[in-house]
N, C-alpha and C. Protein backbone atom coordinates (compact mmCIF):
# COMPACT_ATOMS: atom_id res chain seq x y z
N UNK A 1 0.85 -1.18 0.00
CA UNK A 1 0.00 0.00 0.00
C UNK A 1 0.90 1.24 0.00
N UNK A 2 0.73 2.45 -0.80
CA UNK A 2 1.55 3.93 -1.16
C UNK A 2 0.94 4.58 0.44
N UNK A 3 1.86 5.55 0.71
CA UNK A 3 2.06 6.00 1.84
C UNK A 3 1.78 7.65 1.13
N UNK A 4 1.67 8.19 2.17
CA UNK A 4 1.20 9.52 1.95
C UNK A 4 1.24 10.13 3.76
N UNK A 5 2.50 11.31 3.42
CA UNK A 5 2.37 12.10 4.33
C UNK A 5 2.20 13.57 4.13
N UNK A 6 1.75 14.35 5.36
CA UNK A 6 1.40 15.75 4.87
C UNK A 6 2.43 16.79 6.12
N UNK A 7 3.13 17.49 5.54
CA UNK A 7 3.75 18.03 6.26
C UNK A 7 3.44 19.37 6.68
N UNK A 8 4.17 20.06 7.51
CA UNK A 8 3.60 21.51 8.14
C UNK A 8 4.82 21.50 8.82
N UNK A 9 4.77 22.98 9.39
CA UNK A 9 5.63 23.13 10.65
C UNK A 9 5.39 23.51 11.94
N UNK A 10 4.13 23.05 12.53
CA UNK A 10 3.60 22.26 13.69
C UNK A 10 2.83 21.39 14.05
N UNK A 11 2.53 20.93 12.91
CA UNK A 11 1.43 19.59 12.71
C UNK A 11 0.24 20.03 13.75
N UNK A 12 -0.24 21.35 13.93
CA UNK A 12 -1.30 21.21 14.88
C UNK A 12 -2.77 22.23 14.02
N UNK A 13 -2.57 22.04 12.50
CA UNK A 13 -4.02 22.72 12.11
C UNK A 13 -3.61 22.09 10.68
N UNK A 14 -3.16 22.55 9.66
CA UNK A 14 -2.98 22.82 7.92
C UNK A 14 -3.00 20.80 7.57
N UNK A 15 -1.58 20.55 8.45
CA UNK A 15 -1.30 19.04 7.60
C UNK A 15 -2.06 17.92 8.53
N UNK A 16 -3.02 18.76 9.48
CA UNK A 16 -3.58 17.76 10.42
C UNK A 16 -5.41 17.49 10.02
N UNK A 17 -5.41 19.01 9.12
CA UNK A 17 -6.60 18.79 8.51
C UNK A 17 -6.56 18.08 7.08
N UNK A 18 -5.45 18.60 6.63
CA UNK A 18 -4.89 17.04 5.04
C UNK A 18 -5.24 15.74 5.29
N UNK A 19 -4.69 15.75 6.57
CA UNK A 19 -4.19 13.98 6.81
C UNK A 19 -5.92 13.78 7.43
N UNK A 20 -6.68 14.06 7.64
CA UNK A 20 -8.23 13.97 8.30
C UNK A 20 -9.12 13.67 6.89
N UNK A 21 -9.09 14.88 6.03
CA UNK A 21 -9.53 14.58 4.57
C UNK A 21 -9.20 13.72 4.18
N UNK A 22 -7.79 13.46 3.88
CA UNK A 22 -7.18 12.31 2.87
C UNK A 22 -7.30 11.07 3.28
N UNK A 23 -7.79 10.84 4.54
CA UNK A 23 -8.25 9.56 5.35
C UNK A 23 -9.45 9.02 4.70
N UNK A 24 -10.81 10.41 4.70
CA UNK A 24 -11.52 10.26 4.74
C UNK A 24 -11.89 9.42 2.84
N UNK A 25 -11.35 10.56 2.40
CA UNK A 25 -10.53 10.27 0.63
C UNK A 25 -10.72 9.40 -0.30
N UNK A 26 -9.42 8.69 0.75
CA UNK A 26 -8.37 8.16 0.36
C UNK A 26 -8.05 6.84 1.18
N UNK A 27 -8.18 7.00 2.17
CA UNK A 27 -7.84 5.84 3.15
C UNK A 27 -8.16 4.30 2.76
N UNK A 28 -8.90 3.97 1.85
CA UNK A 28 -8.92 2.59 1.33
C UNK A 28 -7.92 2.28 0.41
N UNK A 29 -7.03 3.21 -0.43
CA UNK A 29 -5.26 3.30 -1.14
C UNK A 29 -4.30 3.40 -0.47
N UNK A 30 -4.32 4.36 0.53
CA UNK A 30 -3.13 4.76 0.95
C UNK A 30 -3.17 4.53 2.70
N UNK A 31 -1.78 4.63 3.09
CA UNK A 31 -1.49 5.02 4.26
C UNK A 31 -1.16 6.47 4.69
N UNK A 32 -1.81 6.88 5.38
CA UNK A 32 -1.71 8.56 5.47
C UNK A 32 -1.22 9.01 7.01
N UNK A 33 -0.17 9.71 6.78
CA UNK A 33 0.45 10.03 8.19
C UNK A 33 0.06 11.88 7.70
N UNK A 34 0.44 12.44 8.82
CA UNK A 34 1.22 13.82 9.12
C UNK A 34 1.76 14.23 10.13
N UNK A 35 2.68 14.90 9.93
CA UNK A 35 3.81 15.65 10.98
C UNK A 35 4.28 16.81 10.83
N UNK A 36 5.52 17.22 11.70
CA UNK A 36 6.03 18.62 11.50
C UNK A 36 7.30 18.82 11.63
N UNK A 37 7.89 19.63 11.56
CA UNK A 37 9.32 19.93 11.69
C UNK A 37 9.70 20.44 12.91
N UNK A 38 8.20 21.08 13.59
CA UNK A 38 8.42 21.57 15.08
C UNK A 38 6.83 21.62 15.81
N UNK A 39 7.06 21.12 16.66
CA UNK A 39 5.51 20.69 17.45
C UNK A 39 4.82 21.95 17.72
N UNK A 40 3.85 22.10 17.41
CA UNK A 40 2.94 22.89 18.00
C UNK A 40 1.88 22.38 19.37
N UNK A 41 1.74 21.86 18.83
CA UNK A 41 0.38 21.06 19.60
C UNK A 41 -0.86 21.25 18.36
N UNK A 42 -1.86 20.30 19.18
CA UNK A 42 -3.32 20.60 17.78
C UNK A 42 -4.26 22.00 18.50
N UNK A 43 -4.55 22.14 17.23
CA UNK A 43 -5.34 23.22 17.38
C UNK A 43 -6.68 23.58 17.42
N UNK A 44 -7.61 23.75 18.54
CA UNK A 44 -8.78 23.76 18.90
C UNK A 44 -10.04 23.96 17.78
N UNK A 45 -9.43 24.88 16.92
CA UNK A 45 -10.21 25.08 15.93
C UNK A 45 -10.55 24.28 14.66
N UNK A 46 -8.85 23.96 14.43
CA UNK A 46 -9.44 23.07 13.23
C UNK A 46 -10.26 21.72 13.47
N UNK A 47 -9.57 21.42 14.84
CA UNK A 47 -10.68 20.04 15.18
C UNK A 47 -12.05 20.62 15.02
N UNK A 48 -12.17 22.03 15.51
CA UNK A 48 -13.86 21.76 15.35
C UNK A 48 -14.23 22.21 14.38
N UNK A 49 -13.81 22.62 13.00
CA UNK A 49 -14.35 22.75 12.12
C UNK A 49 -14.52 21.35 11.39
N UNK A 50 -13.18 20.56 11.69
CA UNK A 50 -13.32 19.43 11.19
C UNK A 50 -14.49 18.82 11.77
N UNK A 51 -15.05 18.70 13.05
CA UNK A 51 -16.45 17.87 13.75
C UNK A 51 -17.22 18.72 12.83
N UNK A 52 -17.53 19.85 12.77
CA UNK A 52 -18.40 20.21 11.51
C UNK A 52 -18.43 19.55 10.33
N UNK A 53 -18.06 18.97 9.66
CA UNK A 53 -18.05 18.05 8.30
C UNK A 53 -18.17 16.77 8.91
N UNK A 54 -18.35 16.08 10.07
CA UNK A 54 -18.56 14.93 9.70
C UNK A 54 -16.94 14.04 10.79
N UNK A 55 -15.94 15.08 10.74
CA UNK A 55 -14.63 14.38 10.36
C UNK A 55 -13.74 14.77 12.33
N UNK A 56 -13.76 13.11 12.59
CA UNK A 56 -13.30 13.50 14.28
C UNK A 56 -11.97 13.52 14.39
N UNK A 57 -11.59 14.43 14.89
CA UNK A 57 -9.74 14.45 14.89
C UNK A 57 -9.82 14.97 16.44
N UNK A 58 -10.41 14.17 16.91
CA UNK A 58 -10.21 14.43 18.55
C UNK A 58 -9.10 13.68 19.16
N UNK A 59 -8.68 12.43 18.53
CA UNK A 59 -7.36 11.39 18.73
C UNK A 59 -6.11 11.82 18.26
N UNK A 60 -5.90 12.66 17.57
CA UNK A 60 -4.83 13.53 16.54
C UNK A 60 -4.10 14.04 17.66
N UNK A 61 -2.59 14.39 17.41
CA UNK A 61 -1.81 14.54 18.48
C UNK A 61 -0.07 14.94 17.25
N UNK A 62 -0.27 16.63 17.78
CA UNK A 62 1.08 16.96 16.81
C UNK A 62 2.17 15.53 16.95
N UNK A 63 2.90 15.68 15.79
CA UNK A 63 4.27 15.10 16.17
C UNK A 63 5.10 15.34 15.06
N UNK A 64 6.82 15.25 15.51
CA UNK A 64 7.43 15.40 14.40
C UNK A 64 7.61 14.24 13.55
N UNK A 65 8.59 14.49 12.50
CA UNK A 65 8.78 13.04 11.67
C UNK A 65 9.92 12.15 12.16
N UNK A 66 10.30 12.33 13.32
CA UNK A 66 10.77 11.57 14.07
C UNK A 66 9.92 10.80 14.50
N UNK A 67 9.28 10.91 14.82
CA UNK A 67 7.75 9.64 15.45
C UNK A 67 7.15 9.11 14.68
N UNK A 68 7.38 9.25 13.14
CA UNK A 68 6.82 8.62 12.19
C UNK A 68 6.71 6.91 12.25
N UNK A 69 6.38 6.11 11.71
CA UNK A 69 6.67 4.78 11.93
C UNK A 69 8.05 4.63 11.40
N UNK A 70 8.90 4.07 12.34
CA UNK A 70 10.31 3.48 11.61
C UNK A 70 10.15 2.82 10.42
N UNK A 71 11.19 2.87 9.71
CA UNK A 71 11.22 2.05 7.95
C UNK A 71 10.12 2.29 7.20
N UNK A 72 9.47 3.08 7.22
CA UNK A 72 8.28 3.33 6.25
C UNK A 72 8.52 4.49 5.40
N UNK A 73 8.62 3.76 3.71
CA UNK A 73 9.08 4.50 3.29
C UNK A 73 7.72 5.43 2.61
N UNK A 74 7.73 6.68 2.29
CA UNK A 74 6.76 8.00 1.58
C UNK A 74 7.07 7.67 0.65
N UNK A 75 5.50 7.50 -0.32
CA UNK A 75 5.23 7.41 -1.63
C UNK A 75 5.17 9.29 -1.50
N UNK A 76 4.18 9.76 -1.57
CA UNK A 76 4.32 11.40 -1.46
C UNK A 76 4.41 11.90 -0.31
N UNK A 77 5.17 13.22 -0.31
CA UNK A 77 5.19 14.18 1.02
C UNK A 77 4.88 14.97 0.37
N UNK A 78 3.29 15.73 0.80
CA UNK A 78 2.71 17.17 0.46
C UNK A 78 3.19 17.75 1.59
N UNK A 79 4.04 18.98 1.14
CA UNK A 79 4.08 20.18 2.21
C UNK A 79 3.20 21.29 2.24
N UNK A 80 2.58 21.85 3.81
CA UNK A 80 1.20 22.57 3.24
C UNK A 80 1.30 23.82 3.40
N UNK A 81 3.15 23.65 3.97
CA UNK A 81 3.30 26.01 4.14
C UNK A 81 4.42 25.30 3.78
N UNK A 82 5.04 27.07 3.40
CA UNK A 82 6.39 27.32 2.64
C UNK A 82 7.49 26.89 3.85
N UNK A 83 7.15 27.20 4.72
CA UNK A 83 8.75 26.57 5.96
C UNK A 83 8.99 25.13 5.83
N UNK A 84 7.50 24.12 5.48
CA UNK A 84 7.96 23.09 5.73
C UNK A 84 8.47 22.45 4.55
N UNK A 85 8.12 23.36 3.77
CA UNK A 85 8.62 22.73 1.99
C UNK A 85 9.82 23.23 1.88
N UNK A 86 10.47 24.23 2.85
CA UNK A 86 12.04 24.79 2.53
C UNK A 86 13.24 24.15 3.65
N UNK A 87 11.83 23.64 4.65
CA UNK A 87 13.09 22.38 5.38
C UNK A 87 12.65 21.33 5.23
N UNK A 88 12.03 20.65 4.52
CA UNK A 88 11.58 19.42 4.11
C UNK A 88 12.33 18.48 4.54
N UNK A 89 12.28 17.36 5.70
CA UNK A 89 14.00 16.11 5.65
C UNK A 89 13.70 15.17 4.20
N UNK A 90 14.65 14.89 3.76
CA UNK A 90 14.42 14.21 2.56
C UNK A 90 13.85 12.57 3.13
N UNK A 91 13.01 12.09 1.98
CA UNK A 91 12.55 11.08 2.12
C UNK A 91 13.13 10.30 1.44
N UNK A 92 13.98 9.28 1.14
CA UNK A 92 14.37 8.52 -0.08
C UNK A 92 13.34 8.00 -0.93
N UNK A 93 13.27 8.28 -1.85
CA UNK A 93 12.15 7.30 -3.21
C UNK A 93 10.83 8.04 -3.29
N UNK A 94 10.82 9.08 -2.07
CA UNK A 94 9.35 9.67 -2.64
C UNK A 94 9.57 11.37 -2.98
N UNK A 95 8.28 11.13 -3.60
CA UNK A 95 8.07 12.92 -4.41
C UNK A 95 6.97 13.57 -3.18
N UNK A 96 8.13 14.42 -3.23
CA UNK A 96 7.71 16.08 -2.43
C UNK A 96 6.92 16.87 -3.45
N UNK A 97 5.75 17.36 -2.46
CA UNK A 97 4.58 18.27 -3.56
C UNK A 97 3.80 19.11 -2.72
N UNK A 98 4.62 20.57 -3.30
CA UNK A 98 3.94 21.83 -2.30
C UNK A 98 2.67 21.91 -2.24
N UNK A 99 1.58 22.40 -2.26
CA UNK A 99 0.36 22.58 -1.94
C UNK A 99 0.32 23.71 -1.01
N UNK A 100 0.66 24.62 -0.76
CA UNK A 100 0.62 25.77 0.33
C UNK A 100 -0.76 25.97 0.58
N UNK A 101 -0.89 26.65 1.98
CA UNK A 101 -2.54 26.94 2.41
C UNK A 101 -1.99 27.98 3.65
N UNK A 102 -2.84 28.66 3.34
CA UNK A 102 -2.60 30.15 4.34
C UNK A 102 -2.67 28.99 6.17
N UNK A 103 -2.31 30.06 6.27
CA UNK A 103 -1.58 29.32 7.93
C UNK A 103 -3.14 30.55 8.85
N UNK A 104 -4.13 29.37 9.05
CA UNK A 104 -5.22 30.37 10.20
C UNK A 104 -4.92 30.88 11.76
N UNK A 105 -4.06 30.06 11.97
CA UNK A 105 -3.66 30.96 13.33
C UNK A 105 -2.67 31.78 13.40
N UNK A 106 -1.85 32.00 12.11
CA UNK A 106 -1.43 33.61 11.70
C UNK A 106 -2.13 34.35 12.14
N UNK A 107 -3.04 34.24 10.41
CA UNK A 107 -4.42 34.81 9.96
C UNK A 107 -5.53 35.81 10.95
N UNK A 108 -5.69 34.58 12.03
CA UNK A 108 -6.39 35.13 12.64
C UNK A 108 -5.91 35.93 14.38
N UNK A 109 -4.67 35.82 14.49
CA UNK A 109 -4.14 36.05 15.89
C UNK A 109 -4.41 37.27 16.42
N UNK A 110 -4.77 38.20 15.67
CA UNK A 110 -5.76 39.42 16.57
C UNK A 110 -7.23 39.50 16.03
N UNK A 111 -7.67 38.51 15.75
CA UNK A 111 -8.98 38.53 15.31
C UNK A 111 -9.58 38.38 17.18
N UNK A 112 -10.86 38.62 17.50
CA UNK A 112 -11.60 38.86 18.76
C UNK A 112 -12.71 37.93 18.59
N UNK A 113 -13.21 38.72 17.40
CA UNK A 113 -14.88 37.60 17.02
C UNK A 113 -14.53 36.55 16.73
N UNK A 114 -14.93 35.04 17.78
CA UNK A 114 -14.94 34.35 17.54
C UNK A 114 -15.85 33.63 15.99
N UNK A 115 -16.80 33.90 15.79
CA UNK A 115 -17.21 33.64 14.12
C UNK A 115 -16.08 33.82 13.03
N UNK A 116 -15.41 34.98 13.05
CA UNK A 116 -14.25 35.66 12.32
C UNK A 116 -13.67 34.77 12.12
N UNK A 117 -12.76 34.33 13.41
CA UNK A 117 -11.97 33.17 13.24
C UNK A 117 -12.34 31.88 13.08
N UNK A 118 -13.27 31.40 13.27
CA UNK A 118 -13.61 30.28 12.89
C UNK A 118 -13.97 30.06 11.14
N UNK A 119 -14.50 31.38 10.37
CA UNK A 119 -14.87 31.48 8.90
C UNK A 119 -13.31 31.31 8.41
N UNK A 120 -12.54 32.05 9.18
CA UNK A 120 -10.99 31.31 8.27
C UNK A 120 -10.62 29.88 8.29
N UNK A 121 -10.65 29.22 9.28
CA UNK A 121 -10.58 28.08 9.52
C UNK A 121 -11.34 26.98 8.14
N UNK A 122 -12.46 27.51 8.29
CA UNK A 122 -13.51 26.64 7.48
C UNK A 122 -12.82 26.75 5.89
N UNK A 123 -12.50 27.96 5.43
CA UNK A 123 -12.40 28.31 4.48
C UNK A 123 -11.44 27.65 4.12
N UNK A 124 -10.26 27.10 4.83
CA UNK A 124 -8.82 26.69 5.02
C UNK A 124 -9.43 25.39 4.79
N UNK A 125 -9.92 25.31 5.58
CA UNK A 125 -10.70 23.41 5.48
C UNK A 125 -10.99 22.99 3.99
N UNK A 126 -12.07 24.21 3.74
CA UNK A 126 -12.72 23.97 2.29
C UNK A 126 -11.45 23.77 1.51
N UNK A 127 -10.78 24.47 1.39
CA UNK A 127 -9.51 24.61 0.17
C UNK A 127 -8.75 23.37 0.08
N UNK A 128 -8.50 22.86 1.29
CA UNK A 128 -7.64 21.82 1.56
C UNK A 128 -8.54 20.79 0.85
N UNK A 129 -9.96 20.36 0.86
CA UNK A 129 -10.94 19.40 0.52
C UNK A 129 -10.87 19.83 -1.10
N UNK A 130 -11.18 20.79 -1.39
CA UNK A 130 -11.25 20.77 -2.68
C UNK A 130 -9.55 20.42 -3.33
N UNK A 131 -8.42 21.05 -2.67
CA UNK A 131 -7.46 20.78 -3.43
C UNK A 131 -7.10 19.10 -3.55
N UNK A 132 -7.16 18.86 -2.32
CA UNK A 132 -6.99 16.81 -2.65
C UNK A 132 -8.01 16.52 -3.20
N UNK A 133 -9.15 16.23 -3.78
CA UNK A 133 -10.32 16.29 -4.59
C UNK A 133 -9.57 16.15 -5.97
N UNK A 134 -8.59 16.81 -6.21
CA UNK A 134 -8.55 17.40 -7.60
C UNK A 134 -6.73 16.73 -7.73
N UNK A 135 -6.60 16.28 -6.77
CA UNK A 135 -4.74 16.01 -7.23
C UNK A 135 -4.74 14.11 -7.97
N UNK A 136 -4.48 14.42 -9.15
CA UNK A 136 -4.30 13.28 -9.63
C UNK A 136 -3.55 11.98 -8.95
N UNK A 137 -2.55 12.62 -8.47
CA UNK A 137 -2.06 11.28 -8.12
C UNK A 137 -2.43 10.44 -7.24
N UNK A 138 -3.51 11.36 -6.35
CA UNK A 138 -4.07 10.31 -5.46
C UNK A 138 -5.32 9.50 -5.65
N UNK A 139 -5.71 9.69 -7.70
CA UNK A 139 -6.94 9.47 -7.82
C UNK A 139 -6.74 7.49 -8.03
């Protein structure tokens, strides 16, 4: 079975909502991890936008790619912001494939209204759903 990981650089919103979609997807092809280059922790929001669609990432738990499963080698690594695609650790034998997506807890870090911030979130969600939707190689 092809492996599929989604990278970020805190695994706690962008490649944690990839790896939730692409489960949902995809998960009868592939094996789908995600990680980060530096822990954040997960992030309150995207889990609950994700419980909005359907999709529970209440078990999800940042980590780097050090905690990955030993010897498993990546068919693809999507990176989903520019830091993690410019420190990418190399994978032997698999193809790296940017996909960038605005980073919402940038986005929103002086936002107040909670609605505010949550419409970025969603929107982030949506994009991410429609962009794996549409990437050939995982069809």
């Amino acid at each position: 079975m092809k492996t599929i990981l989604f990278l970020c650089t805190g695994n706690s919103c962008r490649s944690q909502m990839a790896e939730a979609w692409a489960k949902k997807l995809y998960g009868h092809n592939y094996q789908i991890f995600s990680a980060c280059t530096m822990k954040h922790g997960m992030n309150p929001y995207a889990v609950k936008v994700m419980q909005e669609v359907g999709i529970d990432m209440s078990d999800h738990y940042s980590k780097t790619t050090d905690e990955l499963p030993e010897r498993i080698h990546m068919d693809y690594i999507f990176t989903v912001c520019s830091d993690a695609h410019e420190n990418c650790p190399f994978f032997p034998g698999g193809k790296t494939i940017h996909i960038g997506f605005d980073d919402p807890p940038r986005l929103t870090k002086n936002f107040t209204d909670e609605e505010e911030i949550i419409k970025v979130y969603r929107r982030v969600r949506d994009e991410i759903h429609e962009t794996l939707l549409k990437r050939e190689e995982l069809s």
